[in-house]
Protein backbone atom coordinates (compact mmCIF):
# COMPACT_ATOMS: atom_id res chain seq x y z
CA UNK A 1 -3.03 24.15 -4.15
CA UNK A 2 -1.42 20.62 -4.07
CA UNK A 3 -3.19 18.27 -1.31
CA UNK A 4 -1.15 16.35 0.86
CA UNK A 5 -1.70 12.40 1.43
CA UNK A 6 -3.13 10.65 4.55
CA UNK A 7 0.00 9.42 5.49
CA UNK A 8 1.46 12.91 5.38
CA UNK A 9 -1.46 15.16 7.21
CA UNK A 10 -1.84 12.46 9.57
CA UNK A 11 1.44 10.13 10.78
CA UNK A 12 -0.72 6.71 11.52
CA UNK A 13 1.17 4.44 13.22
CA UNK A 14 -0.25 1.30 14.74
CA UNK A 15 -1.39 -1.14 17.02
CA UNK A 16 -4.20 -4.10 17.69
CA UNK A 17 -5.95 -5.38 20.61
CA UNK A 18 -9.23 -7.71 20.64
CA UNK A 19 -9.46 -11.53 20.84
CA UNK A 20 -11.49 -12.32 17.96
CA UNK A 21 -9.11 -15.50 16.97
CA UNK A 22 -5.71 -17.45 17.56
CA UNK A 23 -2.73 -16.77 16.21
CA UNK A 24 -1.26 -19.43 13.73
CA UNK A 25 1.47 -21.88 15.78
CA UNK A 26 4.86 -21.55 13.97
CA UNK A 27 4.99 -23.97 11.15
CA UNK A 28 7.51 -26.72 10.95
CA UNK A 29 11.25 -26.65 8.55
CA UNK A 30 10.37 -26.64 5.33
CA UNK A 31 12.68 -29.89 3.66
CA UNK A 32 15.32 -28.67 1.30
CA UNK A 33 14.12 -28.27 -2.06
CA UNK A 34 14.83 -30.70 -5.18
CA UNK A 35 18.78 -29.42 -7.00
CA UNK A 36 17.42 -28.15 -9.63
CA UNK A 37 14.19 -26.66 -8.10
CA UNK A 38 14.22 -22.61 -8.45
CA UNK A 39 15.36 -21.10 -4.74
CA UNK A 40 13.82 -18.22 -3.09
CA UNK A 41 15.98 -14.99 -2.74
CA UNK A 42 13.03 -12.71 -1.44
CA UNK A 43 14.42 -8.92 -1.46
CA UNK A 44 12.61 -6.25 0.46
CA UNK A 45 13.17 -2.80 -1.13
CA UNK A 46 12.16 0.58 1.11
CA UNK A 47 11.88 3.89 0.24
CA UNK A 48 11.78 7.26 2.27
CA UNK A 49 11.89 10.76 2.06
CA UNK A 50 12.75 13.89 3.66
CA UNK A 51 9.39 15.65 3.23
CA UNK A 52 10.71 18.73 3.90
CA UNK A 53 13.40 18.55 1.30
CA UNK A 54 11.63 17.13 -1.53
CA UNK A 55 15.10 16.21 -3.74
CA UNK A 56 16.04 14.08 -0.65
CA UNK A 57 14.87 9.95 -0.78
CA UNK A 58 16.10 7.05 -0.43
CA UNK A 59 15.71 3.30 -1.88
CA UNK A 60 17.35 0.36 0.84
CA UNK A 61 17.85 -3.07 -0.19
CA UNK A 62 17.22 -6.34 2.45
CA UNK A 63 18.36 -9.52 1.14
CA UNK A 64 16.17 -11.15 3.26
CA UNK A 65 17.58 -14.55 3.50
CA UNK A 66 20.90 -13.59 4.56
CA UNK A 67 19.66 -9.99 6.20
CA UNK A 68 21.77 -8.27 4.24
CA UNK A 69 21.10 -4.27 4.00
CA UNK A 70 22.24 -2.17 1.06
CA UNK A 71 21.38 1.86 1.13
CA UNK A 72 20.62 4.33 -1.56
CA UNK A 73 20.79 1.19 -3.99
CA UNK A 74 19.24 3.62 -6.95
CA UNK A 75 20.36 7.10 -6.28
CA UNK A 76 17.86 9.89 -7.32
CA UNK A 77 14.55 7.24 -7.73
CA UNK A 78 13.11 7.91 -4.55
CA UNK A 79 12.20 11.39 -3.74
CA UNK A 80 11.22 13.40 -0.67
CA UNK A 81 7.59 11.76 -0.47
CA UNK A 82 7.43 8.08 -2.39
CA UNK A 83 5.64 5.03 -2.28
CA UNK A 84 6.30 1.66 -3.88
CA UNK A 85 4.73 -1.08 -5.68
CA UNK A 86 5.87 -4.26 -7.55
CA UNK A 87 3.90 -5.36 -10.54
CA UNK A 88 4.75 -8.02 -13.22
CA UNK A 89 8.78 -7.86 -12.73
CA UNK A 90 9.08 -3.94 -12.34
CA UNK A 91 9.09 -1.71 -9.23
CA UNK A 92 7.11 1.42 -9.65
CA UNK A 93 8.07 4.34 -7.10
CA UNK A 94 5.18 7.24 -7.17
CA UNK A 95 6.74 10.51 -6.29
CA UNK A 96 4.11 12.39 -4.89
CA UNK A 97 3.92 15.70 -3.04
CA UNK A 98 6.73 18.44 -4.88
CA UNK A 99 8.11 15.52 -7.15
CA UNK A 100 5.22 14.11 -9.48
CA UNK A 101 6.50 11.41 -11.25
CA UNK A 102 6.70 8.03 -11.28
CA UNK A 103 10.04 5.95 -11.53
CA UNK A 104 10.48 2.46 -13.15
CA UNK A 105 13.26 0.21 -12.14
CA UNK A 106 14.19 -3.45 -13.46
CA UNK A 107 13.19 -5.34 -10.46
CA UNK A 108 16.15 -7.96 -10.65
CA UNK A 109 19.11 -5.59 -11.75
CA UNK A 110 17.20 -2.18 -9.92
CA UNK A 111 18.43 -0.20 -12.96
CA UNK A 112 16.56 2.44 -14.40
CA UNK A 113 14.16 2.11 -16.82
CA UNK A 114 12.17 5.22 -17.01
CA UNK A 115 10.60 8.49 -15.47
CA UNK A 116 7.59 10.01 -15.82
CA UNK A 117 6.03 13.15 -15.09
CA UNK A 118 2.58 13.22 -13.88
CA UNK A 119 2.27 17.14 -14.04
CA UNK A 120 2.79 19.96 -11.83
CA UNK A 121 0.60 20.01 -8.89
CA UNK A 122 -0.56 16.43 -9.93
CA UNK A 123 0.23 14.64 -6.59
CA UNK A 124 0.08 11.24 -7.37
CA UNK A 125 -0.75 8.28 -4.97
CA UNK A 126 -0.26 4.88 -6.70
CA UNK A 127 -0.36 3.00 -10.46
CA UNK A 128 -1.37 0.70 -12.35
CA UNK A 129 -0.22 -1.18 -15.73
CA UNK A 130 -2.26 -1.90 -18.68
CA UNK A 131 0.44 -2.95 -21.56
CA UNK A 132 2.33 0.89 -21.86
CA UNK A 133 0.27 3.09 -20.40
CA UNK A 134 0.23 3.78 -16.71
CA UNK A 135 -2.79 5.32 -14.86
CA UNK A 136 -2.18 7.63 -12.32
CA UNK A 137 -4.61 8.63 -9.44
CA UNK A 138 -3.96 11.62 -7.73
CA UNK A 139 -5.10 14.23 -5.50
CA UNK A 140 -4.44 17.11 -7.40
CA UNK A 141 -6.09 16.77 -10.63
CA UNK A 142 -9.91 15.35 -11.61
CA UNK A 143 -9.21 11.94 -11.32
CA UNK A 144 -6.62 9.74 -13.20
CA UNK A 145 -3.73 10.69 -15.13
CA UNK A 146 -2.59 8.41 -17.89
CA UNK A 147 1.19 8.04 -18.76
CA UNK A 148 2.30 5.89 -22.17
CA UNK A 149 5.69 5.05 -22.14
CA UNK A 150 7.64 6.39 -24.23
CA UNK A 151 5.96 9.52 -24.95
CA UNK A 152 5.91 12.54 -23.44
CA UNK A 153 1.78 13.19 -23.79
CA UNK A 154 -0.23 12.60 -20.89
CA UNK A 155 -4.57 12.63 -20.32
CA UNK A 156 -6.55 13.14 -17.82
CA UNK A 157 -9.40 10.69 -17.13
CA UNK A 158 -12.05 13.07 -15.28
CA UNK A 159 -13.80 11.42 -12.64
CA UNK A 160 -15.03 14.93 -10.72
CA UNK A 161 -17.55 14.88 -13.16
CA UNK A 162 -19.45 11.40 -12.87
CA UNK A 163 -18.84 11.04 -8.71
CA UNK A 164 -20.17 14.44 -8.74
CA UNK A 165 -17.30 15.89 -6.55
CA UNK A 166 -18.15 19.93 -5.11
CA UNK A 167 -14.21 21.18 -5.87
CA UNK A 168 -13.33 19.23 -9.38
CA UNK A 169 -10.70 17.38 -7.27
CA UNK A 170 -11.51 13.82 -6.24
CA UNK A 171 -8.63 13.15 -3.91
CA UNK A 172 -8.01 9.46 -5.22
CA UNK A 173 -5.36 7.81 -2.88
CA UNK A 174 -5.72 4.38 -5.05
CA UNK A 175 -6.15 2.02 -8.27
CA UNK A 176 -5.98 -1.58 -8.79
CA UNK A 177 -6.19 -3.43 -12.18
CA UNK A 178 -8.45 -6.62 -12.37
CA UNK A 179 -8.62 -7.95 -15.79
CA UNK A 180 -9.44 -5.06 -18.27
CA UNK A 181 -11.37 -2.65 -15.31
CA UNK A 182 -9.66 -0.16 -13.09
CA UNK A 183 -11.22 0.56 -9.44
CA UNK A 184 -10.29 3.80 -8.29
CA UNK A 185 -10.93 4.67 -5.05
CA UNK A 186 -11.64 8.66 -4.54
CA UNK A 187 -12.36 10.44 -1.17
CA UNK A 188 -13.74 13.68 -2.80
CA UNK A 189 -13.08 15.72 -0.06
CA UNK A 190 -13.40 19.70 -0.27
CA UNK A 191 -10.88 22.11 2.11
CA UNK A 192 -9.91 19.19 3.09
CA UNK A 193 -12.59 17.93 4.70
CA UNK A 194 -14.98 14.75 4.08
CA UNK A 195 -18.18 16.77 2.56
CA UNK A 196 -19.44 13.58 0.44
CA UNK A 197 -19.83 10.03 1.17
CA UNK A 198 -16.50 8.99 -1.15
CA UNK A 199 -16.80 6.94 -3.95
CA UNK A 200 -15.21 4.06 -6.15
CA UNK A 201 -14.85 4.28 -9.73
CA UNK A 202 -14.70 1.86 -12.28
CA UNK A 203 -12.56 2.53 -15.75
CA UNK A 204 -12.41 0.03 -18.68
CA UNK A 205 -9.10 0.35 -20.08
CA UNK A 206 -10.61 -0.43 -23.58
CA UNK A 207 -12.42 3.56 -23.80
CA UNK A 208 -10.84 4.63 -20.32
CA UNK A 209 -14.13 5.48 -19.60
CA UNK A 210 -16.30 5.49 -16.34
CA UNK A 211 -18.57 2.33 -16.26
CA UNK A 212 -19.74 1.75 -13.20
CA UNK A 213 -19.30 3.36 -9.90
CA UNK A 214 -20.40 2.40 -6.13
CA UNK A 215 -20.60 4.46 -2.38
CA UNK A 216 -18.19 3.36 0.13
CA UNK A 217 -18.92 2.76 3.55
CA UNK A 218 -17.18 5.17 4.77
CA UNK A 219 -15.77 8.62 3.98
CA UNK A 220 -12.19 8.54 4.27
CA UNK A 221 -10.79 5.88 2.11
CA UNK A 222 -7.02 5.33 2.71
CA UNK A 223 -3.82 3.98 1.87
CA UNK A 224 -3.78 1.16 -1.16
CA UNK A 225 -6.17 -0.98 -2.48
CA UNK A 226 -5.14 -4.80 -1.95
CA UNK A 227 -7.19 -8.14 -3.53
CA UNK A 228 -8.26 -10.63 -1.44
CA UNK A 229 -7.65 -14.45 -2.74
CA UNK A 230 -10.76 -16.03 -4.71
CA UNK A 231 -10.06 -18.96 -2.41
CA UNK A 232 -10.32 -16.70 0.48
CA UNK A 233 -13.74 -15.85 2.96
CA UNK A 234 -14.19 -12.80 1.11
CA UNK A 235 -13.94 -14.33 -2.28
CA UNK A 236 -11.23 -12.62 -4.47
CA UNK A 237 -12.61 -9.15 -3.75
CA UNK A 238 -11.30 -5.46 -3.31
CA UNK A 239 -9.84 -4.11 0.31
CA UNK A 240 -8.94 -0.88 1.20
CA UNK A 241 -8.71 0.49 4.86
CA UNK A 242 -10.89 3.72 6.00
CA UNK A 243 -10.44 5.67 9.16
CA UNK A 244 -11.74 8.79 10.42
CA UNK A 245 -8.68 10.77 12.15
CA UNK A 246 -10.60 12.13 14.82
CA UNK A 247 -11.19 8.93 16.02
CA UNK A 248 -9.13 5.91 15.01
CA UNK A 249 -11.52 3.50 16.13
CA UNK A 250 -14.14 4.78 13.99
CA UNK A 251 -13.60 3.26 10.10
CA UNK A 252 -13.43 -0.18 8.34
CA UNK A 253 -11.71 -2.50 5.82
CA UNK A 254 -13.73 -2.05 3.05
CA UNK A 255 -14.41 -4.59 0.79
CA UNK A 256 -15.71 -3.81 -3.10
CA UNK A 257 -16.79 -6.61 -5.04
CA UNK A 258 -15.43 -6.69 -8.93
CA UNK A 259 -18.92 -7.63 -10.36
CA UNK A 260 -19.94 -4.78 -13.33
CA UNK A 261 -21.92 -3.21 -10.59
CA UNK A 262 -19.94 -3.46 -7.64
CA UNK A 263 -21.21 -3.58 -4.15
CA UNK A 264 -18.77 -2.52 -1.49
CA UNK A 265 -19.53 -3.11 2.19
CA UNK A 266 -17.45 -3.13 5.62
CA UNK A 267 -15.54 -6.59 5.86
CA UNK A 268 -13.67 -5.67 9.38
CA UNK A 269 -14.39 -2.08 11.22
CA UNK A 270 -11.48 -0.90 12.95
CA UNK A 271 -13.03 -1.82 16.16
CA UNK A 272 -12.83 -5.32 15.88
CA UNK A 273 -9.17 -4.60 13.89
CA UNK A 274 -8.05 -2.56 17.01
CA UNK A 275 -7.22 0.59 15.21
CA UNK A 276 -7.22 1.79 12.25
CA UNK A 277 -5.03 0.25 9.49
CA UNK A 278 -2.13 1.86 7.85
CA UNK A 279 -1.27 -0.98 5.73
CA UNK A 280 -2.65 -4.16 4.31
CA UNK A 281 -0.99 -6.60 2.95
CA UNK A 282 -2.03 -10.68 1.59
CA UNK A 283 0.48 -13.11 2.14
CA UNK A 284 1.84 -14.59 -1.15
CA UNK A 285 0.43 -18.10 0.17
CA UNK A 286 -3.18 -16.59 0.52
CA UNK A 287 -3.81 -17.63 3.76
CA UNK A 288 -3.27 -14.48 5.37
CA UNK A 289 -3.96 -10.77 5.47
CA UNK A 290 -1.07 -8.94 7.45
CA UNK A 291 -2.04 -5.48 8.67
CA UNK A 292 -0.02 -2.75 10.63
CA UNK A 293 -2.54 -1.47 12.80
CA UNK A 294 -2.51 1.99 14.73
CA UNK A 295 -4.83 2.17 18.10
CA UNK A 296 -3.65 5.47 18.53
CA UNK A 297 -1.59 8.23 17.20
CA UNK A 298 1.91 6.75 19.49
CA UNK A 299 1.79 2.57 19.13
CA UNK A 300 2.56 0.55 16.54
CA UNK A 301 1.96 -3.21 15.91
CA UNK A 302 1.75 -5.87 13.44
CA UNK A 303 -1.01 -8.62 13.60
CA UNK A 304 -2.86 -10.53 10.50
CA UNK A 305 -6.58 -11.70 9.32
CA UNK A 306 -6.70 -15.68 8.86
CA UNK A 307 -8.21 -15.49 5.33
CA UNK A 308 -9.89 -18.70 5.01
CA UNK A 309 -12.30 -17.74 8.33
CA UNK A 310 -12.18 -13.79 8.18
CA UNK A 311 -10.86 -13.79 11.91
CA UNK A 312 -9.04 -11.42 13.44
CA UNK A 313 -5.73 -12.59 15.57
CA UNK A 314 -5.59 -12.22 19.14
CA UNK A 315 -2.13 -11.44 18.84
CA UNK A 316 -0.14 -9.00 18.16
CA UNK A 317 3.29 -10.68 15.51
CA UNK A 318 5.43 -7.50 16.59
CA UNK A 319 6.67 -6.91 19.97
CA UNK A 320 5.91 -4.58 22.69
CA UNK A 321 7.53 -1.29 22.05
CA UNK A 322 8.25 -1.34 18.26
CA UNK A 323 6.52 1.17 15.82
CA UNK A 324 5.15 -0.55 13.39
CA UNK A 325 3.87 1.59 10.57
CA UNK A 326 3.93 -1.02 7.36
CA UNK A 327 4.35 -4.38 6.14
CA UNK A 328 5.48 -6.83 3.11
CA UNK A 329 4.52 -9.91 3.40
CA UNK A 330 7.75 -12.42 1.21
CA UNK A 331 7.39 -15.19 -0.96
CA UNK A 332 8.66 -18.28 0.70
CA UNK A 333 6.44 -16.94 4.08
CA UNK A 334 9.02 -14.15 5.81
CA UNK A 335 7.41 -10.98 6.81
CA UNK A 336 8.90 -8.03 6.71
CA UNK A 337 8.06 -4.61 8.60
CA UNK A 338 8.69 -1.20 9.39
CA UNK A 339 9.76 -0.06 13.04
CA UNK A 340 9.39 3.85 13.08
CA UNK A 341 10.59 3.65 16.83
CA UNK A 342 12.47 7.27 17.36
CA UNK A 343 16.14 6.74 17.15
CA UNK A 344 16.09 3.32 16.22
CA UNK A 345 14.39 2.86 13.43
CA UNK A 346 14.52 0.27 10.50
CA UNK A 347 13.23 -3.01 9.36
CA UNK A 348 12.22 -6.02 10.89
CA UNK A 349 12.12 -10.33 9.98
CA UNK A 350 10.17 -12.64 10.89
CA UNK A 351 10.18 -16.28 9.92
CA UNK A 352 6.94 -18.38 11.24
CA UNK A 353 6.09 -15.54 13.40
CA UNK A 354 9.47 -16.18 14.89
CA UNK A 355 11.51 -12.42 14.95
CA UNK A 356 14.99 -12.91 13.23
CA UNK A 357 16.48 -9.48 13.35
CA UNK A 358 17.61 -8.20 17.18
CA UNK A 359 17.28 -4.65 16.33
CA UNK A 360 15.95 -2.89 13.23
CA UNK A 361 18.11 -2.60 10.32
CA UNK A 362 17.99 1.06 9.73
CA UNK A 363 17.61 2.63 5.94
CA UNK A 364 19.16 5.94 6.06
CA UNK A 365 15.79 7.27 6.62
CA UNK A 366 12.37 7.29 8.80
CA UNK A 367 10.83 4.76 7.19
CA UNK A 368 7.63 6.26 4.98
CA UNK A 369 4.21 4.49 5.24
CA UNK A 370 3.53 2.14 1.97
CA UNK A 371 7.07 2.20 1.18
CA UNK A 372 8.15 -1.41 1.96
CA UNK A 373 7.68 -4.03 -1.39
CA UNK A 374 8.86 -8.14 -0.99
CA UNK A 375 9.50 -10.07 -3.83
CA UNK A 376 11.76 -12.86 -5.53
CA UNK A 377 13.96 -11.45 -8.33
């Protein structure tokens, strides 16, 4: 039986409360840059799906610096449950529940590069790139599946095996490449429910075999794993947000080391957060650590983590009565977000925590939670 995704068994959306430290003032104008220095065009790209027709996505297009929205940019890329990332140039949509695949697109023309099948059943929750080959974790297979582009053969790196996981299936909602080591992190839930303290595992890409692996904090590791700057207060390592759906408030930001043993450890609990997190997200400066933040199961805000001191803001960036359930932080300092306010929603600007847009800029479809990328083209 294919396993649904967090974000699908459970719609977090998000809020924060607390007053653990100030919220940046807006910065000044930047001064126009030199003629022939390179200008910023940050683009936002969403995608969404209809997750009960699973044929049925969408991918929008914000040019941010004139707010200009584009729908369905790349018809048939986005399926009825996708997520996004944006690594070295490309955009990667994974497919996930009904579609397995994952779909490449040229990240300055959006064209179509390629499509590949994870497997039936496979469910797959993010990627990463080493060279070719893209590894897969998912949550219906035993651990990572491992695509080559341009071939149609596929492997399966078993990681039920070595995090000793009861059902063979270690629900991994997340990978993240640093150097030549993968860190996968793996719930390995059975039914459904969290029966082992979940785990992270370590690949080296050289063998794709299991080197090292660590306990997390807590059971219920979700969403994707983000690094933290090497400049920053928690020193270039892993973070990945936890919750326990029973009780928002109960959970952390979990931070994993990248040492060849890792330690991992709570860096934030959702107490102090005010909520659990649906989305994190480090500004391309490295000063700050946006998060969309749910307090309960019917708010939605969008507040940040100063990075150099590890405090929390006492402020919410979003406004009352917007639905915030993710965020992409844009080179040049814009932040973008998604409003999932019923009948109204869409995506949201801000410019030195200054709102730009007066109303969200809808994309054809609910927005989807980790669906929102930023980048320059």
């Amino acid at each position: 039986m294919q396993r649904l995704s967090s974000s699908v068994l459970i719609a977090l959306v998000l809020a924060a409360c607390g007053d653990n430290g100030a919220m940046p003032d807006a910065g000044p104008t930047a001064d126009a840059p030199p003629v022939d220095a390179h200008v910023l065009a940050p683009r936002a790209l969403a995608v969404a799906g209809d997750f009960g027709s699973p044929g049925v996505g969408t991918v929008a297009k914000l040019e941010v610096t004139n707010l200009e929205m584009s729908l369905n940019v790349s018809a048939g890329a986005a399926l009825g449950d996708p997520v996004i990332r944006y690594i070295d140039g490309k955009v990667y949509i994974i497919n996930r529940f009904g579609s397995n695949n994952i779909t490449i697109l040229d990240g300055k023309t959006l064209a179509l590069e390629d499509q590949l099948s994870t497997g039936t059943g496979s469910n797959p929750q993010d990627v990463a790139v080493v060279g070719d080959k893209l590894y897969v974790p998912t949550l219906g297979t035993a651990g990572v599946v491992v695509l080559t582009r341009g071939s149609a053969t596929t492997k399966t790196i078993n990681l039920a095996t070595p995090l000793g996981d009861p059902d063979g299936i270690p629900d991994c909602p997340s990978i993240y490449r640093v150097g030549t080591k993968l860190y996968v992190a793996c719930q390995l839930k059975e039914n459904f429910n969290d029966v082992r303290d979940a785990k992270l595992a370590v690949i080296d890409t050289a063998t794709d075999a299991v080197v090292a692996q660590v306990t997390l904090p807590h059971r219920n590791p979700i969403n994707f794993l983000v690094q933290s700057p090497a400049s920053s207060v928690y020193g270039g390592d892993l973070l990945i947000a936890s919750t326990n759906f029973g009780d928002l408030m109960d959970g952390c930001i979990i931070r994993i080391s990248t040492a060849d043993q890792p330690v991992a450890s709570c860096a934030l609990t959702n107490q102090q957060i005010g909520g659990s997190v649906n989305k994190l997200e480090v500004s391309p400066d490295g000063s700050t650590l946006y998060l969309a933040v749910a307090p309960s199961y019917t708010e939605g805000f969008l507040r940040g983590v100063d990075l150099a001191s590890g405090m929390v803001w006492n402020g919410n960036v979003s406004a009352a009565g917007q639905l915030i359930v993710d965020v992409a932080a844009c080179p040049g300092g814009q932040v973008i977000a998604s409003d999932n306010t019923l009948n109204a929603s869409g995506l949201r600007v801000w410019k030195d925590l200054q709102e730009r847009t007066t109303s969200a800029k809808p994309i054809g479809i609910s927005p989807a939670y980790n669906g929102l990328i930023c980048y320059d083209p």
